[in-house]
C-alpha atoms as a PDB file:
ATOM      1  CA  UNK A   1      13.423  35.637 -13.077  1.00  0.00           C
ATOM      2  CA  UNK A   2      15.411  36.761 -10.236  1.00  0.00           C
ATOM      3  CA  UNK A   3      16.916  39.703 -11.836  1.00  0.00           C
ATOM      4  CA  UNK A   4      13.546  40.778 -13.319  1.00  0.00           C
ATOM      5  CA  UNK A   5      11.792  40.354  -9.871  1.00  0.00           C
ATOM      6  CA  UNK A   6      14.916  42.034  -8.030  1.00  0.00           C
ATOM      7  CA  UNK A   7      14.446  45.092 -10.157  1.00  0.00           C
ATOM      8  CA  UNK A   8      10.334  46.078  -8.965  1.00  0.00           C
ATOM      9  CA  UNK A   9      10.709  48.978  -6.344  1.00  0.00           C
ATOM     10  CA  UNK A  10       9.358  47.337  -3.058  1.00  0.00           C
ATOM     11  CA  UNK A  11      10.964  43.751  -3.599  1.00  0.00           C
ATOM     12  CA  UNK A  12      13.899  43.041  -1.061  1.00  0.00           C
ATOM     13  CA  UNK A  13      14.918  39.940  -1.530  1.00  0.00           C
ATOM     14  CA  UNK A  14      14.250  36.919  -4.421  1.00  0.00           C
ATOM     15  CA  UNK A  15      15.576  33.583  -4.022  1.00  0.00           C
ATOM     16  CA  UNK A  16      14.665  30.965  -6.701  1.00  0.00           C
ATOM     17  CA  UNK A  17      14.274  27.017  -5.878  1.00  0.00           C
ATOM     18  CA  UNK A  18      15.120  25.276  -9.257  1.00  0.00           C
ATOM     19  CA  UNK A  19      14.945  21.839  -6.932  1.00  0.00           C
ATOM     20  CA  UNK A  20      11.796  21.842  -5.688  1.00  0.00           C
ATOM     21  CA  UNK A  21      10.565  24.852  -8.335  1.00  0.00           C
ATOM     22  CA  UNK A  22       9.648  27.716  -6.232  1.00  0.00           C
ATOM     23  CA  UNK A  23      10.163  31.643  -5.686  1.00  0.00           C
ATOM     24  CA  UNK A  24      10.254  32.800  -1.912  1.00  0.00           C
ATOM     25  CA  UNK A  25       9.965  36.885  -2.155  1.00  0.00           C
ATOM     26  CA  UNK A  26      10.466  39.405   0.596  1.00  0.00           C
ATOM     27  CA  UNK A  27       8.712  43.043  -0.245  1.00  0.00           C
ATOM     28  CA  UNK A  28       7.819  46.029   0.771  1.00  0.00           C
ATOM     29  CA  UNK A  29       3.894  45.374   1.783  1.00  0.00           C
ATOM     30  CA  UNK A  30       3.446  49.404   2.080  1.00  0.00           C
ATOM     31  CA  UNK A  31       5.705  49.980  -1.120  1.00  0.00           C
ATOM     32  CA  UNK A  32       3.974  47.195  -3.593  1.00  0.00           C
ATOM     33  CA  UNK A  33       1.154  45.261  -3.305  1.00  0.00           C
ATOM     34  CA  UNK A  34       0.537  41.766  -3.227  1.00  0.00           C
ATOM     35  CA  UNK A  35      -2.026  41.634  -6.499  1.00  0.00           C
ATOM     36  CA  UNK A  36       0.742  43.583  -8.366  1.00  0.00           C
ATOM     37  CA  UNK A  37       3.563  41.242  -7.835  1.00  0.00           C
ATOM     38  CA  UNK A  38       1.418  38.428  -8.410  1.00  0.00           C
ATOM     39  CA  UNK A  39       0.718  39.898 -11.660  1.00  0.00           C
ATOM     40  CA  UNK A  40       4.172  40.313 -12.935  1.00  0.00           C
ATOM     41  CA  UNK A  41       4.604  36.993 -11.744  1.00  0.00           C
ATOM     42  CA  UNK A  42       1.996  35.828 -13.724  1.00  0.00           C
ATOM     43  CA  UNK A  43       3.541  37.671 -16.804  1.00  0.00           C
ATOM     44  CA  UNK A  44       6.865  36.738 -16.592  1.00  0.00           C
ATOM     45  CA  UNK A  45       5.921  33.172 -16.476  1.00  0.00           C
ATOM     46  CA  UNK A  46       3.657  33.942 -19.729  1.00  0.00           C
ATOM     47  CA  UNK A  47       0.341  32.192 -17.703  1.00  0.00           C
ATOM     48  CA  UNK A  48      -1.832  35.276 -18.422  1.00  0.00           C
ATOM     49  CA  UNK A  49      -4.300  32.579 -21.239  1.00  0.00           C
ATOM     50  CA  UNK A  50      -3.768  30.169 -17.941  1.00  0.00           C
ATOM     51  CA  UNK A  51      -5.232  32.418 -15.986  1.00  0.00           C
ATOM     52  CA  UNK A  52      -7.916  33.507 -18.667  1.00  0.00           C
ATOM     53  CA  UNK A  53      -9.054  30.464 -19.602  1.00  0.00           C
ATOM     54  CA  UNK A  54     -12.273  29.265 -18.023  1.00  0.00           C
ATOM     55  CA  UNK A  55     -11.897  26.223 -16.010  1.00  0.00           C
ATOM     56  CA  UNK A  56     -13.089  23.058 -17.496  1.00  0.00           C
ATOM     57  CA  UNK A  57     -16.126  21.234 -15.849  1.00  0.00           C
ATOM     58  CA  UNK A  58     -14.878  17.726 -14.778  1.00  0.00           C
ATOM     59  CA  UNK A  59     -17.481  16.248 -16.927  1.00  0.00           C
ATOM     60  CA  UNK A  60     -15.727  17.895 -20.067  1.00  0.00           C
ATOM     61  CA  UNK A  61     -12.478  16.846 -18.805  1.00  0.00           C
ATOM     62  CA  UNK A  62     -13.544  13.177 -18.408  1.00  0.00           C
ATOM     63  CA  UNK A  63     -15.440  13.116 -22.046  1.00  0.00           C
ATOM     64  CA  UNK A  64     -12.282  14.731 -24.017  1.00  0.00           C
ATOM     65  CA  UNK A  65     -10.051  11.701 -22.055  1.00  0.00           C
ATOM     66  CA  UNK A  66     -11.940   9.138 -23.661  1.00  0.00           C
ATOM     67  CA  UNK A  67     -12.454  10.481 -26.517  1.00  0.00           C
ATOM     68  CA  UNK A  68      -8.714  10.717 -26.370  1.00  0.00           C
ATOM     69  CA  UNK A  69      -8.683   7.149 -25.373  1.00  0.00           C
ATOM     70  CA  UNK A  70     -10.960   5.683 -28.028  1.00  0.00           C
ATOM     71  CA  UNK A  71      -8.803   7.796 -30.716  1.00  0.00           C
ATOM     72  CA  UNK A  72      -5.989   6.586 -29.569  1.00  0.00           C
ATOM     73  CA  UNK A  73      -7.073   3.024 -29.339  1.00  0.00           C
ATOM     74  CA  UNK A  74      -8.682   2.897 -33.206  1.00  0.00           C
ATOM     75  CA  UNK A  75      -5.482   4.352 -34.324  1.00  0.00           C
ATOM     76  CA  UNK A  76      -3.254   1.609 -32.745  1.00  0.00           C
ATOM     77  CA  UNK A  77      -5.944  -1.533 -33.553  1.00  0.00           C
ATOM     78  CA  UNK A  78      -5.864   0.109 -37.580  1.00  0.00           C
ATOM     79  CA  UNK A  79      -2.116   0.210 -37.853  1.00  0.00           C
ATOM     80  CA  UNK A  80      -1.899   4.094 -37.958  1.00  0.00           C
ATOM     81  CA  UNK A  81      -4.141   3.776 -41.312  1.00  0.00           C
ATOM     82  CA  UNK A  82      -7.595   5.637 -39.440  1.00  0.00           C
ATOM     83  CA  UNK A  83      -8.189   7.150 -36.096  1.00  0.00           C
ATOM     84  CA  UNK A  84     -11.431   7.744 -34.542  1.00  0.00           C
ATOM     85  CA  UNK A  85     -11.537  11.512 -35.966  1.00  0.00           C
ATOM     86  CA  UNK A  86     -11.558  10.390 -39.422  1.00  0.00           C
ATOM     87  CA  UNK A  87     -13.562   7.058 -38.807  1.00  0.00           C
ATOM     88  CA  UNK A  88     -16.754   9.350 -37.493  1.00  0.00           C
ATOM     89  CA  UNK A  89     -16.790  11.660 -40.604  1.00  0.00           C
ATOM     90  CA  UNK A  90     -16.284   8.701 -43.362  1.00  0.00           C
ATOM     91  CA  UNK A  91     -18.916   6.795 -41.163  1.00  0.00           C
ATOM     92  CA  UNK A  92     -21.157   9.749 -41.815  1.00  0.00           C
ATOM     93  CA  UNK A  93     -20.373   9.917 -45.399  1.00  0.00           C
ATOM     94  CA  UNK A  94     -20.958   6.455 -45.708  1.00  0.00           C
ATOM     95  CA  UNK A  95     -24.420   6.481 -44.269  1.00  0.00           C
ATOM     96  CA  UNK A  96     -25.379   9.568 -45.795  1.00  0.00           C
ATOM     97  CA  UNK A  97     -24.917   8.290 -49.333  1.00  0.00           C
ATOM     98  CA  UNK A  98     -27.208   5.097 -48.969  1.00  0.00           C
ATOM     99  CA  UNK A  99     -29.602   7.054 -46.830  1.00  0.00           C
ATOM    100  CA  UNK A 100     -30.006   9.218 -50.162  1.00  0.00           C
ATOM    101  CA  UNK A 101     -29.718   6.152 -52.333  1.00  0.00           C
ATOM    102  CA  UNK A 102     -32.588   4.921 -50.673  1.00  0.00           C
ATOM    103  CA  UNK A 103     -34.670   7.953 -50.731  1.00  0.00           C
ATOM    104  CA  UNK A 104     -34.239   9.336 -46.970  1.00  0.00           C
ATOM    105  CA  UNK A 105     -33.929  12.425 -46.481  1.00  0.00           C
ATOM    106  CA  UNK A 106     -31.856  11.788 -43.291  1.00  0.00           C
ATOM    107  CA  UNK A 107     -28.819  11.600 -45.494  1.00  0.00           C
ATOM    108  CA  UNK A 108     -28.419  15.374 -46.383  1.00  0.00           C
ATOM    109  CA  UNK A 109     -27.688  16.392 -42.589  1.00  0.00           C
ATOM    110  CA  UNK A 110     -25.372  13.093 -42.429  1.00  0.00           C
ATOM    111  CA  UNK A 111     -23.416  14.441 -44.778  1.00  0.00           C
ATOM    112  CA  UNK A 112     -23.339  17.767 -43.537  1.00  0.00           C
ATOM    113  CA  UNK A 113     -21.981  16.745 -40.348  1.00  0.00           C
ATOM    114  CA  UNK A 114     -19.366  14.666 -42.004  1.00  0.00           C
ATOM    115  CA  UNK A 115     -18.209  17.690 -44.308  1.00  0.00           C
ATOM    116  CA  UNK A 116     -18.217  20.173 -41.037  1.00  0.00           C
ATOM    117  CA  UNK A 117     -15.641  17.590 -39.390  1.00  0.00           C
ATOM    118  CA  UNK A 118     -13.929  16.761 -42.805  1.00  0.00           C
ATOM    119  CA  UNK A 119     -12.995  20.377 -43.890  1.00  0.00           C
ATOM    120  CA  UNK A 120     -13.298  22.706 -40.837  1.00  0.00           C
ATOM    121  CA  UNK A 121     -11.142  25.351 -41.868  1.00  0.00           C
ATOM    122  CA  UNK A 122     -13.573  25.781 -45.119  1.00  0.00           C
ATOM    123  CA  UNK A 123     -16.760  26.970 -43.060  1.00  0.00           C
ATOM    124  CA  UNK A 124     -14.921  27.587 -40.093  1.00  0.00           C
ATOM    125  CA  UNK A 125     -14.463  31.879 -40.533  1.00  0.00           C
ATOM    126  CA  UNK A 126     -17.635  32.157 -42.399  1.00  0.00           C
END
């Protein structure tokens, strides 16, 4: 990092914190500009999909934790045999099939569902 930084025309000096993890630079403000160093930064780190990536709503971020959670915790109560990723879709399956058995027409889209989170890569390009 500090060889790579050393080497763009306008940067002085580069010293590199492995301690506390940071990069103090002196430049050149008239000979390279802030957005530009930032940049290769950016690059040499390999953050460019941090930095494209939308930021997630705190909502989202709280639903995908439990979710997380719940997965985690059906997982642990089964033994390892089922988590709640599989448990949904065979849920679905189940339903589906005595929906239909019983002459509802709810059961189709039951088992739709269940097939979309069974086998995504099938439909998944299409």
């Amino acid at each position: 990092m500090k060889k790579r930084l050393g080497g763009l025309s306008g940067v002085i000096d580069v010293e590199v914190n492995s301690v506390s993890g940071s990069i103090c630079l002196r430049f050149a403000d008239d000979q390279l500009k802030p957005e530009l160093l930032l940049a290769a930064i950016i690059r040499l780190l390999g953050l460019e999909r941090q930095i494209e990536r939308p930021p997630r709503p705190w909502v989202g971020r709280e639903v995908q934790q439990t979710g997380e959670a719940l997965n985690r915790a059906v997982y642990e109560r089964t033994g390892g045999m089922i988590d709640f990723y599989t448990a949904m879709p065979l849920l679905l399956v189940i339903l589906g099939v005595r929906n239909i058995a019983a002459g509802k027409m709810l059961g189709w889209p039951l088992l739709w569902w269940a097939y979309r989170e069974l086998f995504p890569p099938l439909w998944k390009d299409r």
